[in-house]
Protein backbone atom coordinates (compact mmCIF):
# COMPACT_ATOMS: atom_id res chain seq x y z
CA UNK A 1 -22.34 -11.31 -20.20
CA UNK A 2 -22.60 -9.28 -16.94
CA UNK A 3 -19.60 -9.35 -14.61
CA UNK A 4 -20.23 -9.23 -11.06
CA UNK A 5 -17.72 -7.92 -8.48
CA UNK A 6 -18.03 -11.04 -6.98
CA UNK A 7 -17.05 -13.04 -10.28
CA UNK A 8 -13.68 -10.28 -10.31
CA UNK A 9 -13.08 -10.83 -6.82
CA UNK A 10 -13.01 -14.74 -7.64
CA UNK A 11 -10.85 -14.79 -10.73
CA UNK A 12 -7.93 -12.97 -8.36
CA UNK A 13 -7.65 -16.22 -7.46
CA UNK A 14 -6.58 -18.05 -10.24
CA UNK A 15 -2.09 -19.05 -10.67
CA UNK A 16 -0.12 -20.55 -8.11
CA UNK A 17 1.03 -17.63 -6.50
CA UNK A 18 -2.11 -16.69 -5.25
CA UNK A 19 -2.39 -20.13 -2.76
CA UNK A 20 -0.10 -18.72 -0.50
CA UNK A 21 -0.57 -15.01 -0.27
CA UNK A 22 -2.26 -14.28 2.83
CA UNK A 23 -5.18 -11.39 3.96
CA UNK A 24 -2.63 -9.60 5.88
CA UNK A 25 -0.62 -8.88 2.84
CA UNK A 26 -3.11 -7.33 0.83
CA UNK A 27 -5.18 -5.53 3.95
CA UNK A 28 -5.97 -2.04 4.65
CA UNK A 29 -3.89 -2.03 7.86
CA UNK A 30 -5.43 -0.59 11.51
CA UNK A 31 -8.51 1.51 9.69
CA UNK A 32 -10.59 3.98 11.13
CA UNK A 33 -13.46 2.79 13.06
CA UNK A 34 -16.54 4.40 14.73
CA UNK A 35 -18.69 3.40 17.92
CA UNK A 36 -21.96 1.60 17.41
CA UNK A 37 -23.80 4.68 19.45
CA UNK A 38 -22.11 7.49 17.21
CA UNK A 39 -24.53 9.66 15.02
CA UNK A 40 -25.09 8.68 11.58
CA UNK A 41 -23.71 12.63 10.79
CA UNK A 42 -20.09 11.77 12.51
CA UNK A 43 -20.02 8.55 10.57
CA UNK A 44 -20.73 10.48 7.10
CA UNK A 45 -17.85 13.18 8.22
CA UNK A 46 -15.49 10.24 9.17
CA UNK A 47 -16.04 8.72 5.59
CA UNK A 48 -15.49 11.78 4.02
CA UNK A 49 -12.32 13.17 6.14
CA UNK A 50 -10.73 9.76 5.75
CA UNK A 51 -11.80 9.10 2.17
CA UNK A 52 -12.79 5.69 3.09
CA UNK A 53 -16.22 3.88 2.00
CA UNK A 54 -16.38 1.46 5.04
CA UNK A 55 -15.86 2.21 8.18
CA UNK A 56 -16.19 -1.31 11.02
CA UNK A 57 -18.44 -0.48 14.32
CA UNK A 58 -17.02 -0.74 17.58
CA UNK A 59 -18.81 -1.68 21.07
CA UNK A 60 -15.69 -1.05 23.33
CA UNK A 61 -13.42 -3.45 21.76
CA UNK A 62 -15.79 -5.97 20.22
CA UNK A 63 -16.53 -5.41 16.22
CA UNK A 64 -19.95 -5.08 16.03
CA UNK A 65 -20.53 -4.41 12.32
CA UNK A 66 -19.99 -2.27 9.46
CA UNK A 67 -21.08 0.69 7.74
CA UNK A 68 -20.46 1.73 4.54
CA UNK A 69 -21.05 4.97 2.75
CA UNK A 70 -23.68 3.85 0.55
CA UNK A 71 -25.89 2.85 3.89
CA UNK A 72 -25.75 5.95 4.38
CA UNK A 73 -26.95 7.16 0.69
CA UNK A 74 -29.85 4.91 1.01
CA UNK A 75 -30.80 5.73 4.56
CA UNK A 76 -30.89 9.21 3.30
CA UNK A 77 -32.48 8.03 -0.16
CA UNK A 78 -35.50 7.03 1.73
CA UNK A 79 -36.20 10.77 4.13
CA UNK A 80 -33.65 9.50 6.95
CA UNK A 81 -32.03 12.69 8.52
CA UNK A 82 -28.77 12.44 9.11
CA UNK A 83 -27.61 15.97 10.33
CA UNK A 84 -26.29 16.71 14.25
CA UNK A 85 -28.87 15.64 17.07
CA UNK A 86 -30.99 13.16 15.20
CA UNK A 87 -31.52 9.82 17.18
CA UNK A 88 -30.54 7.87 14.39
CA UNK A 89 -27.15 5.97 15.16
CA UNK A 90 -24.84 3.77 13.96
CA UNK A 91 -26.40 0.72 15.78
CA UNK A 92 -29.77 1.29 13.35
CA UNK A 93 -27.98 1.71 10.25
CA UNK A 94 -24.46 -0.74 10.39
CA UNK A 95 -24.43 -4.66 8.86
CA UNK A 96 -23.65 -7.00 11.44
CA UNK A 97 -23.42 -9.94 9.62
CA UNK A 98 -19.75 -9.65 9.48
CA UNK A 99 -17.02 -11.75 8.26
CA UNK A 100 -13.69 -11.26 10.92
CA UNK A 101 -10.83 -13.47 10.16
CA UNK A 102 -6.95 -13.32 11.39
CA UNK A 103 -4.25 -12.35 9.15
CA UNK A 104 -2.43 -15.39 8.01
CA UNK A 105 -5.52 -16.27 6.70
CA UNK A 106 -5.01 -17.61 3.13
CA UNK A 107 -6.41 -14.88 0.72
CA UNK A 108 -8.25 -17.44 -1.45
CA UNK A 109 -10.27 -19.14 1.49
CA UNK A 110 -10.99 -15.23 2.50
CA UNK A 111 -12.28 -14.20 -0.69
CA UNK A 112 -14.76 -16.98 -1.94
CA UNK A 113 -15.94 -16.81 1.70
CA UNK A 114 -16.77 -13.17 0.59
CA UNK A 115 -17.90 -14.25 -2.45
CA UNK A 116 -20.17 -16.55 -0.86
CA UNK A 117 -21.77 -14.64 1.89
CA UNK A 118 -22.37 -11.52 -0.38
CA UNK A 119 -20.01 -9.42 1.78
CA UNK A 120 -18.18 -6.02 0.41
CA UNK A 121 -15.68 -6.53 3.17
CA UNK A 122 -14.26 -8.43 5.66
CA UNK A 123 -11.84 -7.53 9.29
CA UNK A 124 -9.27 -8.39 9.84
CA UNK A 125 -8.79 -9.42 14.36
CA UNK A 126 -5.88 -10.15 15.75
CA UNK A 127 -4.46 -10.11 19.20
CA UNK A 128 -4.78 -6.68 19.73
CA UNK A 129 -8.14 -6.21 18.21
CA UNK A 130 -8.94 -4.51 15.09
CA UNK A 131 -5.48 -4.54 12.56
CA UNK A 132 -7.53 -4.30 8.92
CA UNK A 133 -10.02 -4.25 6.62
CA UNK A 134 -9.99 -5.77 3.27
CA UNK A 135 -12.81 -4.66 0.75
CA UNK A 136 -14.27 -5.78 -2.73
CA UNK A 137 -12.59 -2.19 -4.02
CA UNK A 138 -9.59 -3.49 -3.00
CA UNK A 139 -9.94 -6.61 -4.84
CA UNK A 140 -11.02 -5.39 -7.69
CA UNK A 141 -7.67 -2.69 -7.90
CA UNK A 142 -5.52 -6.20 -7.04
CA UNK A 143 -6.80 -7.53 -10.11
CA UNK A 144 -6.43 -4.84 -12.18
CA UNK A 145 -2.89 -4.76 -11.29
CA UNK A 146 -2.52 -8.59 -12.53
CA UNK A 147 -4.06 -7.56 -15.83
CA UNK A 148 -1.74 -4.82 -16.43
């Protein structure tokens, strides 16, 4: 039987407990972000400085999209160069179907809307823009930490 992330991320879900957390209690809280007309190099040395895989795209203070490390890898995979002064940007590269939801959103809706749109993360708006980012990794290490 092959076990999708998708299939982990949905059996989080499962005990009583779970109804009520919300996606503000699990987040990645404000993350690092890059503008949609940034070069694909500064996004590469913004995953790597931060250690992050996904990093959301910003047009001022609307989320635009997302890019994620392995966009990068495949952009590169395929003869893409990514160094200083290439005219590739963010904007060509980043996924902007996005999922952006507030943070007392219940955790459970959050995820199987994940799980149904294919998405490796979702962001977290509120008020005062940006506040997280919540990504399969993550729940994949919140369900490890049930199992243990």
């Amino acid at each position: 039987m092959v076990t999708t992330a998708y299939a982990v991320v949905s059996k989080i879900m499962e005990g009583s407990m779970a109804e009520q957390k919300t996606i503000g209690s699990v987040m990645t809280p404000y993350p690092y972000y890059i503008e949609i007309h940034s070069s694909l190099n500064s996004a590469k040395l913004m995953l790597d400085q931060y250690g992050v895989n996904h990093l959301p795209v910003k047009e001022g203070n609307e989320l635009i999209g997302v890019i994620a490390r392995t966009d990068l890898d495949k952009v590169e995979l395929i003869g893409v160069d990514t160094s200083i002064g290439t005219e590739v940007t963010v904007a060509d590269v980043c996924h902007r179907a996005i999922l952006v939801v507030e943070r007392d959103d219940i955790l459970k809706d959050v995820l199987k809307e994940m799980a149904t749109l294919h998405l490796e993360c979702v962001l977290i708006q509120g008020a005062g823009g940006l506040e997280g980012i919540y990504t399969v990794t993550d729940a994949c290490r919140g369900y490890a930490n049930l199992l243990d």
